[in-house]
C-alpha atoms as a PDB file:
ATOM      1  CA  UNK A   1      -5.364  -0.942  27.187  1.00  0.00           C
ATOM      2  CA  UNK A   2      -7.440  -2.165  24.275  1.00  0.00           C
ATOM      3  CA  UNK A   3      -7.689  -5.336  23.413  1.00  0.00           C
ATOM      4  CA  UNK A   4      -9.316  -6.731  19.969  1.00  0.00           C
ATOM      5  CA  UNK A   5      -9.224 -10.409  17.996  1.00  0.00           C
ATOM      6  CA  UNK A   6      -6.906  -8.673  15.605  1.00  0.00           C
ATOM      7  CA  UNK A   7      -5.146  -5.369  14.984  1.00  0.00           C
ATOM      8  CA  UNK A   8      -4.852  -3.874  11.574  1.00  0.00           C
ATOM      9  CA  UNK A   9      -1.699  -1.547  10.569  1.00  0.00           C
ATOM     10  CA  UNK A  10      -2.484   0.256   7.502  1.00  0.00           C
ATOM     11  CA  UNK A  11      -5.662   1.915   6.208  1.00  0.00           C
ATOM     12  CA  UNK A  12      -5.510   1.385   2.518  1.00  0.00           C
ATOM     13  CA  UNK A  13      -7.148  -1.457   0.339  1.00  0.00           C
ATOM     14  CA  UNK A  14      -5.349  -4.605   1.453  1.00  0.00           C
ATOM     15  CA  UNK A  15      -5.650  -3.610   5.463  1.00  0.00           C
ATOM     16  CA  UNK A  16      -9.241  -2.105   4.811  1.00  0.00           C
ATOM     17  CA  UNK A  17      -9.760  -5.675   2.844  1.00  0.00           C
ATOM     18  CA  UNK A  18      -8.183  -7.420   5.804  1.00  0.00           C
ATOM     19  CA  UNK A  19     -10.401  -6.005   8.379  1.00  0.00           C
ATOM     20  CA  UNK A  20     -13.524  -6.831   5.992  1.00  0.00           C
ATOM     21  CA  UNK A  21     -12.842 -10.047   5.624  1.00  0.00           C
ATOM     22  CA  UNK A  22     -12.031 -10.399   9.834  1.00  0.00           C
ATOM     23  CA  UNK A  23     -15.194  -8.584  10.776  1.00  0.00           C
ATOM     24  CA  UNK A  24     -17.075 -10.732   8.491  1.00  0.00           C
ATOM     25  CA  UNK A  25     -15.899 -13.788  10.479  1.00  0.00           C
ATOM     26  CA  UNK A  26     -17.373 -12.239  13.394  1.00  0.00           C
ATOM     27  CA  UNK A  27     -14.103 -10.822  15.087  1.00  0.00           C
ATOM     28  CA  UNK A  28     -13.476  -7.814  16.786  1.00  0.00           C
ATOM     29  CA  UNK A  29     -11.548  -5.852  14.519  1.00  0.00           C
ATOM     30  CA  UNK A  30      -9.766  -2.720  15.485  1.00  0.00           C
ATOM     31  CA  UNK A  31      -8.031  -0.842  12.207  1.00  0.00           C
ATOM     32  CA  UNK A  32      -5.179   2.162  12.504  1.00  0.00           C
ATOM     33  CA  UNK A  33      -4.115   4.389   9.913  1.00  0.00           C
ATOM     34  CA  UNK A  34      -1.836   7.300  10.336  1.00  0.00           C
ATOM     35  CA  UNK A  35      -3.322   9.198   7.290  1.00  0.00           C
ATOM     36  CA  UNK A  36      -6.915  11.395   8.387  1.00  0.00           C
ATOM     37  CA  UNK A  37      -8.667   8.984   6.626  1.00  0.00           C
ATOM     38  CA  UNK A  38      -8.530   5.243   5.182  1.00  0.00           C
ATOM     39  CA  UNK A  39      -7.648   4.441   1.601  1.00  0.00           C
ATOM     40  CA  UNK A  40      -4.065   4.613   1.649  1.00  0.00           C
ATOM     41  CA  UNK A  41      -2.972   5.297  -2.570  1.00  0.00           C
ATOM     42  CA  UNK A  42      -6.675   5.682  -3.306  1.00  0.00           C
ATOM     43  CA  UNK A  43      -7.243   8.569  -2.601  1.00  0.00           C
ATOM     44  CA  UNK A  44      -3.940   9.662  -4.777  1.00  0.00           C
ATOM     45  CA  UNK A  45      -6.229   8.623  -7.696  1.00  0.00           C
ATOM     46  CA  UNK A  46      -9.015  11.456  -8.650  1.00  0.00           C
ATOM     47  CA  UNK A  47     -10.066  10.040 -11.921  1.00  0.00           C
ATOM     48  CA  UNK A  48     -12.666   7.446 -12.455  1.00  0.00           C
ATOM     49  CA  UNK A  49     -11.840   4.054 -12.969  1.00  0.00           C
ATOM     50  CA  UNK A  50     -11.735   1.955 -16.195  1.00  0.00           C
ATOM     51  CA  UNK A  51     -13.024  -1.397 -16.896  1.00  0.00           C
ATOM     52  CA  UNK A  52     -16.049  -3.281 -15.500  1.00  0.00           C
ATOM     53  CA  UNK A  53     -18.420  -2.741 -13.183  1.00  0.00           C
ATOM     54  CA  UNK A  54     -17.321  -5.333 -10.857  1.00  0.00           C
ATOM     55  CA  UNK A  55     -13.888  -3.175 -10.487  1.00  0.00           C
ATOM     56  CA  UNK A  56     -16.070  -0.419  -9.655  1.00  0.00           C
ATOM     57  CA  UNK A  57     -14.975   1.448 -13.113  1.00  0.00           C
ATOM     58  CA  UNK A  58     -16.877   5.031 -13.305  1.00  0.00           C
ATOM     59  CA  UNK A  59     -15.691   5.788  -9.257  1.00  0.00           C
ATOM     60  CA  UNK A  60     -13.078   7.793  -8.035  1.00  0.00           C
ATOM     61  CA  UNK A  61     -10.275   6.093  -6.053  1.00  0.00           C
ATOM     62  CA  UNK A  62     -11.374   8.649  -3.096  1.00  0.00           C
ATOM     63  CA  UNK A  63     -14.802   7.161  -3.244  1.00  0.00           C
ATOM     64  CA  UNK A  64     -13.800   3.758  -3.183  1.00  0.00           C
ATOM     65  CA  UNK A  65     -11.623   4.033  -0.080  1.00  0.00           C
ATOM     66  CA  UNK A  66     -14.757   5.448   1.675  1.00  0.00           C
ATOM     67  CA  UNK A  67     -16.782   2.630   0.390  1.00  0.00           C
ATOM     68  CA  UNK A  68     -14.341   0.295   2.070  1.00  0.00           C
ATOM     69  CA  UNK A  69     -14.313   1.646   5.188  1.00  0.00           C
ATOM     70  CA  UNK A  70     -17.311   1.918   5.341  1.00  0.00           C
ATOM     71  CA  UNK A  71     -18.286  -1.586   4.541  1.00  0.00           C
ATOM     72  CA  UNK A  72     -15.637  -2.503   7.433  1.00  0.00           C
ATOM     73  CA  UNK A  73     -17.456  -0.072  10.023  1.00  0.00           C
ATOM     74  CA  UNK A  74     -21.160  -2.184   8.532  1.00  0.00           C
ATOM     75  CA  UNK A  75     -19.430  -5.503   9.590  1.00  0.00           C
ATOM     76  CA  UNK A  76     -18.083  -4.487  13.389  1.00  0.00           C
ATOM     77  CA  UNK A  77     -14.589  -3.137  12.373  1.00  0.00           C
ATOM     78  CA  UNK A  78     -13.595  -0.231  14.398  1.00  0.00           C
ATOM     79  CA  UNK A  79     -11.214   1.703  12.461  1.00  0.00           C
ATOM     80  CA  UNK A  80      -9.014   4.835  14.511  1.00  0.00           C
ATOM     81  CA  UNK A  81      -7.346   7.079  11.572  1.00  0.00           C
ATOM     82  CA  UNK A  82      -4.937   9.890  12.253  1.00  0.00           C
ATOM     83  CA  UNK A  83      -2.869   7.989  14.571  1.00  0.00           C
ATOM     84  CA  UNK A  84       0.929   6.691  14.824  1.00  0.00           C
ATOM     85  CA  UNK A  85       1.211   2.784  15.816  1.00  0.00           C
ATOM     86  CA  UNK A  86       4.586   3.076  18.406  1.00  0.00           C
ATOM     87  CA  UNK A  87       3.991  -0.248  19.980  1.00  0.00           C
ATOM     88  CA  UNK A  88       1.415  -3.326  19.801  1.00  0.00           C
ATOM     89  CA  UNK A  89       1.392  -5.812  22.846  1.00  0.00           C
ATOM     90  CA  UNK A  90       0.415  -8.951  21.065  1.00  0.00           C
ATOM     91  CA  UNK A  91      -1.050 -11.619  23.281  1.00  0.00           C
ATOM     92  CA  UNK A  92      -1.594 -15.189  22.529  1.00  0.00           C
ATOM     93  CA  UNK A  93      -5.196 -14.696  21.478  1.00  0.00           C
ATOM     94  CA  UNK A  94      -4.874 -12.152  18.822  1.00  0.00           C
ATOM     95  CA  UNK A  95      -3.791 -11.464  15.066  1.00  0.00           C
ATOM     96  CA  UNK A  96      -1.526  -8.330  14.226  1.00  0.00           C
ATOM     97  CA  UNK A  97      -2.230  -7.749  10.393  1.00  0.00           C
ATOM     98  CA  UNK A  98       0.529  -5.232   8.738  1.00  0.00           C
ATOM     99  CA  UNK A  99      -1.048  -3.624   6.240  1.00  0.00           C
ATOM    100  CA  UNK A 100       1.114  -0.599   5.334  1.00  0.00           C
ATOM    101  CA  UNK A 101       3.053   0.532   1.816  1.00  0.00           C
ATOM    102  CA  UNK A 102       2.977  -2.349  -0.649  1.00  0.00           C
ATOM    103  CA  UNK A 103       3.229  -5.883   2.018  1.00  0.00           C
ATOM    104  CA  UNK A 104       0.622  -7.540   3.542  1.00  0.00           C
ATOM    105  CA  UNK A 105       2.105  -9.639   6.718  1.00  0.00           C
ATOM    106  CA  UNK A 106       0.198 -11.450   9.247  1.00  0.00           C
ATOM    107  CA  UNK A 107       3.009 -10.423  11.914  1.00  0.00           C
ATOM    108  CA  UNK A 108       1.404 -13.008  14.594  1.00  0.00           C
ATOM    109  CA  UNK A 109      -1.332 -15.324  13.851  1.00  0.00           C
ATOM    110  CA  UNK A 110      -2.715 -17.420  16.899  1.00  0.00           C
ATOM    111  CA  UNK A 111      -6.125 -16.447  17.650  1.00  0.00           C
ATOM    112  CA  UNK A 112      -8.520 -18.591  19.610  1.00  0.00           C
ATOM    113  CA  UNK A 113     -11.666 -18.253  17.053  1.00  0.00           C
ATOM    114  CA  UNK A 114     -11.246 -20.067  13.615  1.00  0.00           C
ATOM    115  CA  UNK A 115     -11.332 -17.427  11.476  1.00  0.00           C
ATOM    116  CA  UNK A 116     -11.852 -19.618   8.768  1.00  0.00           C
ATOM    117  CA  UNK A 117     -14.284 -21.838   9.542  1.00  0.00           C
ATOM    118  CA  UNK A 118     -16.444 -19.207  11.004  1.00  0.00           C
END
């Protein structure tokens, strides 16, 4: 059994931005995806972006899901793609993060470290 601070569902922007934003707060993040690799709808989109810079216009939505997991592997997230989630045991110390399709739901929220005033 593995055990981790919190448990992402869902590989694309929001759960790779969930895991991010965990890892940053020093918790041990562990991300699943079933897809071969992170991104989620990203990686639907070959053409470069419009806009600014700070959207990240002139990169391919391929690109920027590997730019997101990576910058989730850089802050301690573990991420383990290719896999179907059955089951999740949730005990009392941990967040489960569902990140998959077009929701974002903290399923259960009661971990021991402040996240947010870490």
């Amino acid at each position: 059994m593995v055990e981790r601070d919190v448990v992402v569902i869902g590989g694309g922007p929001a759960g790779l931005a969930a895991a991010i934003e965990a890892a940053k707060k020093n918790a041990d993040v562990l991300l699943l995806d079933e897809n071969i690799r992170a991104g989620g709808q990203l990686f639907k989109q070959i053409h470069k972006f419009f806009g600014s810079k700070a959207h990240l216009s002139g990169i391919r939505g391929i690109d920027i899901g590997m730019m997101l997991l990576e910058e989730a592997e850089h802050y301690g997230a573990n991420a383990i793609v290719g896999v179907d989630v059955v089951y999740v045991m949730v005990r009392e110390s941990m967040m489960l993060v569902s990140a998959y399709g077009t929701a974002v739901k903290i399923v259960k929220e009661n971990v021991k470290k402040d996240l947010k005033n870490s």
